[in-house]
Protein backbone atom coordinates (compact mmCIF):
# COMPACT_ATOMS: atom_id res chain seq x y z
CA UNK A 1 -32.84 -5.79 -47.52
CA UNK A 2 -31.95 -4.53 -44.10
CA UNK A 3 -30.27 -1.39 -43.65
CA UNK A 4 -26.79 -0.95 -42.22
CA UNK A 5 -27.23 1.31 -38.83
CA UNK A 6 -25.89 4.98 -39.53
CA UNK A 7 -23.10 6.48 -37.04
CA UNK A 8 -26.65 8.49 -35.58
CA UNK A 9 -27.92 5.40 -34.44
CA UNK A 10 -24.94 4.17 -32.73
CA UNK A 11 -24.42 7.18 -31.09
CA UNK A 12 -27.94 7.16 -29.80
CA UNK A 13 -27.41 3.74 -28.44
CA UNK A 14 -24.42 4.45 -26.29
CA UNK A 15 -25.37 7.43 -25.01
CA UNK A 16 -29.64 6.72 -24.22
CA UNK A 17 -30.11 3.43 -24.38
CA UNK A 18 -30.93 1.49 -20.53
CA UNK A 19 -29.24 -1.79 -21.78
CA UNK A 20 -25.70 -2.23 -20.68
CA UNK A 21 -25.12 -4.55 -23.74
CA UNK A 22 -26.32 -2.57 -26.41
CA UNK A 23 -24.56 0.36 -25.16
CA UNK A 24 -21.40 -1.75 -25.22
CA UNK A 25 -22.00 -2.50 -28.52
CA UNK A 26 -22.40 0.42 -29.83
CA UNK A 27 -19.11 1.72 -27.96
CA UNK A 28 -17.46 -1.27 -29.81
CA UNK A 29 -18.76 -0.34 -33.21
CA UNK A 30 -17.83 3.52 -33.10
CA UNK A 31 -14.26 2.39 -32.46
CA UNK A 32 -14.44 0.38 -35.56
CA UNK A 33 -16.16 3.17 -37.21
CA UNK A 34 -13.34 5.71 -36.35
CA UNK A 35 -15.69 7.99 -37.54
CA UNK A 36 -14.78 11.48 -35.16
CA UNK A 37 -18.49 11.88 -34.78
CA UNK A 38 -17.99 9.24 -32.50
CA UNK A 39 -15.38 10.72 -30.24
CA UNK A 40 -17.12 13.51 -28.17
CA UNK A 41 -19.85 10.72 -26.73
CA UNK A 42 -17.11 7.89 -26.40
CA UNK A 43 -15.32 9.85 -24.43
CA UNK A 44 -18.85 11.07 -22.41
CA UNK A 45 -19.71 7.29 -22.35
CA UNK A 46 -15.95 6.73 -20.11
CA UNK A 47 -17.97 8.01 -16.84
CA UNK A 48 -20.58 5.20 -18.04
CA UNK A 49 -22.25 3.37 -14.65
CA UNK A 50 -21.60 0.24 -16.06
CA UNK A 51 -18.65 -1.46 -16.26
CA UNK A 52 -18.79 -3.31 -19.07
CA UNK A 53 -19.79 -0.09 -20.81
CA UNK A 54 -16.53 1.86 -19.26
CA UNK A 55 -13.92 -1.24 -20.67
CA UNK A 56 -15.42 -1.08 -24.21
CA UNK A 57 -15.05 2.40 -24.03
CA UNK A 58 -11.39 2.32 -23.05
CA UNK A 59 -11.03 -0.02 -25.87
CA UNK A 60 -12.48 1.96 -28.71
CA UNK A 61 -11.33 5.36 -27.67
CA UNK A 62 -7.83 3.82 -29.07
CA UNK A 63 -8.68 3.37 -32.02
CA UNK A 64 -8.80 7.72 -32.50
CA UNK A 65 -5.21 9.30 -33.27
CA UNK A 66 -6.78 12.51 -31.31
CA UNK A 67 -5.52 14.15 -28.01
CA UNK A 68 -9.02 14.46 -26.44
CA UNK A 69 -8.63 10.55 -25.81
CA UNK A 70 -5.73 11.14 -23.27
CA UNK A 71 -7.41 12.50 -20.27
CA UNK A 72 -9.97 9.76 -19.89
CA UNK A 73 -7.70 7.02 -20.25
CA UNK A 74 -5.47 8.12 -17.67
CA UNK A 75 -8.32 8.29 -15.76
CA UNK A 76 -9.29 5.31 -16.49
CA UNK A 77 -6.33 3.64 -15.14
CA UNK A 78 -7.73 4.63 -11.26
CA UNK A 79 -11.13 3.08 -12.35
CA UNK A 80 -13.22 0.78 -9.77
CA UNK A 81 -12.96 -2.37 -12.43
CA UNK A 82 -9.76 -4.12 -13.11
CA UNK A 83 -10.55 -5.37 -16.69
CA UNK A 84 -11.28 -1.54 -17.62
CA UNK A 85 -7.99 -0.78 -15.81
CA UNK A 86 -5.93 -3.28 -17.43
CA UNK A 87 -7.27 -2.30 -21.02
CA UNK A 88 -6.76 1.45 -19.84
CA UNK A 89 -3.27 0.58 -19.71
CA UNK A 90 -3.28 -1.26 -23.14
CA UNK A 91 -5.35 1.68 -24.79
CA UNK A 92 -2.53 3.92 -23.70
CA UNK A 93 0.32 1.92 -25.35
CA UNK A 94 -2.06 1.57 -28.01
CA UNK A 95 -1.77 5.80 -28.21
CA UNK A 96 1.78 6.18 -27.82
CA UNK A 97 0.93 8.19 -24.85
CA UNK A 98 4.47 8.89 -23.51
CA UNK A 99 3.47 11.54 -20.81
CA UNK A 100 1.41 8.34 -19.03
CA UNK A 101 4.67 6.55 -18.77
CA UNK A 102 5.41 7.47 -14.98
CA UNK A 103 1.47 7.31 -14.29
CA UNK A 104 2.54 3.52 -15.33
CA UNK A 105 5.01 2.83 -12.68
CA UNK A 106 2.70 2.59 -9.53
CA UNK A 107 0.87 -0.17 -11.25
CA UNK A 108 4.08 -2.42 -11.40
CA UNK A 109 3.01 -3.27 -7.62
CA UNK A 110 -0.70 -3.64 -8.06
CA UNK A 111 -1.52 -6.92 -6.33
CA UNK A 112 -3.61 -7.86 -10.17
CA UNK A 113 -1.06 -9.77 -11.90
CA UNK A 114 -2.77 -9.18 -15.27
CA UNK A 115 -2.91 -5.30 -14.62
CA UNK A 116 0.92 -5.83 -13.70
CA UNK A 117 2.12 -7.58 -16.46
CA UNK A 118 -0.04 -5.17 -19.20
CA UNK A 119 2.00 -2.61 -17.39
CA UNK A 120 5.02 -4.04 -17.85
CA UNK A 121 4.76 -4.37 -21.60
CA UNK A 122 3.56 -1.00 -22.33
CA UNK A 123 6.35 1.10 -20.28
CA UNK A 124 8.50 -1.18 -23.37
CA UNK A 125 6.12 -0.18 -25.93
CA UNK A 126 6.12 3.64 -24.77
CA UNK A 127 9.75 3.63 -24.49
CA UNK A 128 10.06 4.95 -20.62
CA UNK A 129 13.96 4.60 -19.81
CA UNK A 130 13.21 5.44 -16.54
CA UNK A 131 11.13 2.64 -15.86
CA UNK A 132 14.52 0.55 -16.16
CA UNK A 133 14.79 -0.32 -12.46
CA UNK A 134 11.63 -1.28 -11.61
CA UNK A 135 11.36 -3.67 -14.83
CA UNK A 136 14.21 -5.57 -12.90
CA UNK A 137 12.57 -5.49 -10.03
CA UNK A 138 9.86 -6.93 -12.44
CA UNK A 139 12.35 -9.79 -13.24
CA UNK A 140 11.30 -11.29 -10.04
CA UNK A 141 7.66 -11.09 -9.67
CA UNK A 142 5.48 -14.31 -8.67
CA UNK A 143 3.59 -13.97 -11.85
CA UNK A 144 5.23 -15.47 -15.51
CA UNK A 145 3.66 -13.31 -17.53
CA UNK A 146 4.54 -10.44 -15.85
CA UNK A 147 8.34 -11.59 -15.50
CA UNK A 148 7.88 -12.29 -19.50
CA UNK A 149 6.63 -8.80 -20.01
CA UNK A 150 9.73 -6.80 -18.20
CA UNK A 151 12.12 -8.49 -19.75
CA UNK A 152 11.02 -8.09 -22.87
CA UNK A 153 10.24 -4.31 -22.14
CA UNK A 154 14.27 -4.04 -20.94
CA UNK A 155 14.90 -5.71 -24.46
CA UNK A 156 13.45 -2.87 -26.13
CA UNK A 157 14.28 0.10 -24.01
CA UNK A 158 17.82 1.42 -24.87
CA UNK A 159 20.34 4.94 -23.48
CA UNK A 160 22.18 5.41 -21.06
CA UNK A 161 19.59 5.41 -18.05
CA UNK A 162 18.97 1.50 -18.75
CA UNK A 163 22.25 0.48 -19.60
CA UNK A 164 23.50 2.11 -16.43
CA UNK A 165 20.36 -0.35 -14.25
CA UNK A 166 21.43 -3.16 -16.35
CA UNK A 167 25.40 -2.93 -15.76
CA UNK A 168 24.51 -1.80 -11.61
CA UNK A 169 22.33 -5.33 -11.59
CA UNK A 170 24.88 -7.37 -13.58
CA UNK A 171 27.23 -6.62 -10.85
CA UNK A 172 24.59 -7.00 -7.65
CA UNK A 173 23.64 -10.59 -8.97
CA UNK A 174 26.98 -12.04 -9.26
CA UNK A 175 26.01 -15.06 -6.81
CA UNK A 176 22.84 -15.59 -8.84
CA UNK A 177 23.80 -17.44 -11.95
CA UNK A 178 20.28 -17.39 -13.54
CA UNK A 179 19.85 -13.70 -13.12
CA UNK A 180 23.08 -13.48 -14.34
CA UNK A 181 22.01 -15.38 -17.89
CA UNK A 182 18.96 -13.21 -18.27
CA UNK A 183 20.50 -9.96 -17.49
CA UNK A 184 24.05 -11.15 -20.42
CA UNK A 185 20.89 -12.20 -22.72
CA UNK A 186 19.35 -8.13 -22.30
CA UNK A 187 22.45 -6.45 -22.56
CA UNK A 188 23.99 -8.53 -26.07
CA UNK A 189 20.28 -6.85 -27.14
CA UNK A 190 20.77 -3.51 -25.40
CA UNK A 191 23.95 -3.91 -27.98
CA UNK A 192 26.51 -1.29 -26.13
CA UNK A 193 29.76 -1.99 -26.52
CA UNK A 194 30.33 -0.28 -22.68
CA UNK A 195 28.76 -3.27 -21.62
CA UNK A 196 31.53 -5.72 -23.05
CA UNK A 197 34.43 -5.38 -19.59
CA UNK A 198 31.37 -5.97 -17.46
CA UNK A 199 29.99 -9.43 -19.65
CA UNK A 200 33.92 -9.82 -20.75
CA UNK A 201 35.02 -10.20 -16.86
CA UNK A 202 32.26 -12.81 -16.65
CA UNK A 203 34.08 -15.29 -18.49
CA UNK A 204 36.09 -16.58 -15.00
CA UNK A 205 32.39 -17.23 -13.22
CA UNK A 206 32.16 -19.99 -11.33
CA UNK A 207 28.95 -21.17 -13.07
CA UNK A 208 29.67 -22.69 -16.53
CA UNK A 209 26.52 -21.71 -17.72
CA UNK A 210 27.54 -17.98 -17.35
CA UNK A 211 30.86 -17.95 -18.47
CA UNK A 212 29.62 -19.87 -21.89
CA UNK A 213 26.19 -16.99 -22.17
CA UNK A 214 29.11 -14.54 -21.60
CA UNK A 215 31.37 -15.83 -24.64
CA UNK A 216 28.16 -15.47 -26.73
CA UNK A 217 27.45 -12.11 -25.55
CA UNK A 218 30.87 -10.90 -26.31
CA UNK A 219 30.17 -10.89 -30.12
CA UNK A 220 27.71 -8.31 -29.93
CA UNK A 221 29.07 -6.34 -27.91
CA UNK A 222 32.14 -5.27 -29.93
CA UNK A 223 32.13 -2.78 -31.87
């Protein structure tokens, strides 16, 4: 009957072995492991020469609810490799790391729309406020996914800071009538009823598109 490999072994394997692969591997199974043996040479392993190595790294170090795990994945987010930078970014989300939030921003203009839109999604998950105005900005990138990602990130950021970006762009895109509909859909979500003049007043647009969003909008807004 073959024997299961102990947490010794896998250690051994990520930190001596020459193979890229197996070393991966063996990053990949001490984040399923969890076992904290397993964190000190994870987090060793993040400096690995290999890429591949590094991104499984990133990956598993997540799986630890443990400080240590912060400083090399915001390091990780200036590595050489975009696939270990992009799951940098979701390892961090992953964490709940909040102080990483305005280490996030820059990224929003990295020319990998992939890293961008990751980005995007985890300022949402981490709940940065501040990240409000350049997730509008977001609104109007090239890439889908990305635009996908910040709006759905504006959906679930709430206070005053993004209510404020939201109500400063409602009133900037009033000769935009699709910008307009996306912007009434976030702020019935945001839910505020200080919102309600600004989506109220909208109800004399031009566009009939608008003016009907902004009669559905109304009824969350009131409260």
């Amino acid at each position: 009957m073959p024997v299961d490999p102990a947490i010794a072994d896998f250690i051994a394997w990520l930190t001596i072995d020459p193979e890229p692969e197996v070393r991966s591997n063996a990053a990949w199974s001490l984040g399923r492991l969890r076992d904290p043996r397993g964190l000190a040479p994870l987090i060793a392993a993040a400096a690995d020469p290999a890429p591949a190595v590094r991104l499984r790294v990133v990956e598993a170090l997540a799986a630890f609810r443990d400080a240590a795990i912060l400083p090399p994945l915001r390091a990780a987010l200036h590595d050489s490799d975009a696939d270990v930078r992009v799951q940098a970014v979701r390892s961090l989300g992953s964490a709940g790391d909040m102080a990483a939030g305005e280490a996030l921003l820059p990224l929003l203009s990295e020319p990998d729309a992939a890293l961008r839109a990751v980005v995007a999604e985890a300022l949402g998950k981490l709940r940065v406020a501040t990240a409000a105005p350049a997730l509008l900005a977001a609104l109007d990138d090239a890439d889908a996914s990305v635009r996908y990602a910040a709006g759905q990130s504006l959906a679930a950021l709430s206070g005053e800071t993004v209510l404020t970006a939201l109500l400063n762009a409602l009133a900037a895109a009033h000769e935009q009538p699709d910008r307009l509909l996306t912007l009434i859909d976030l702020l019935a979500r945001n839910g505020s009823a200080r919102a309600a003049p600004a989506v109220a007043a909208l109800a004399q647009h031009p566009d009939a598109d608008v003016r009907a969003r902004a009669a559905w909008a109304g009824r969350f807004l009131v409260k």
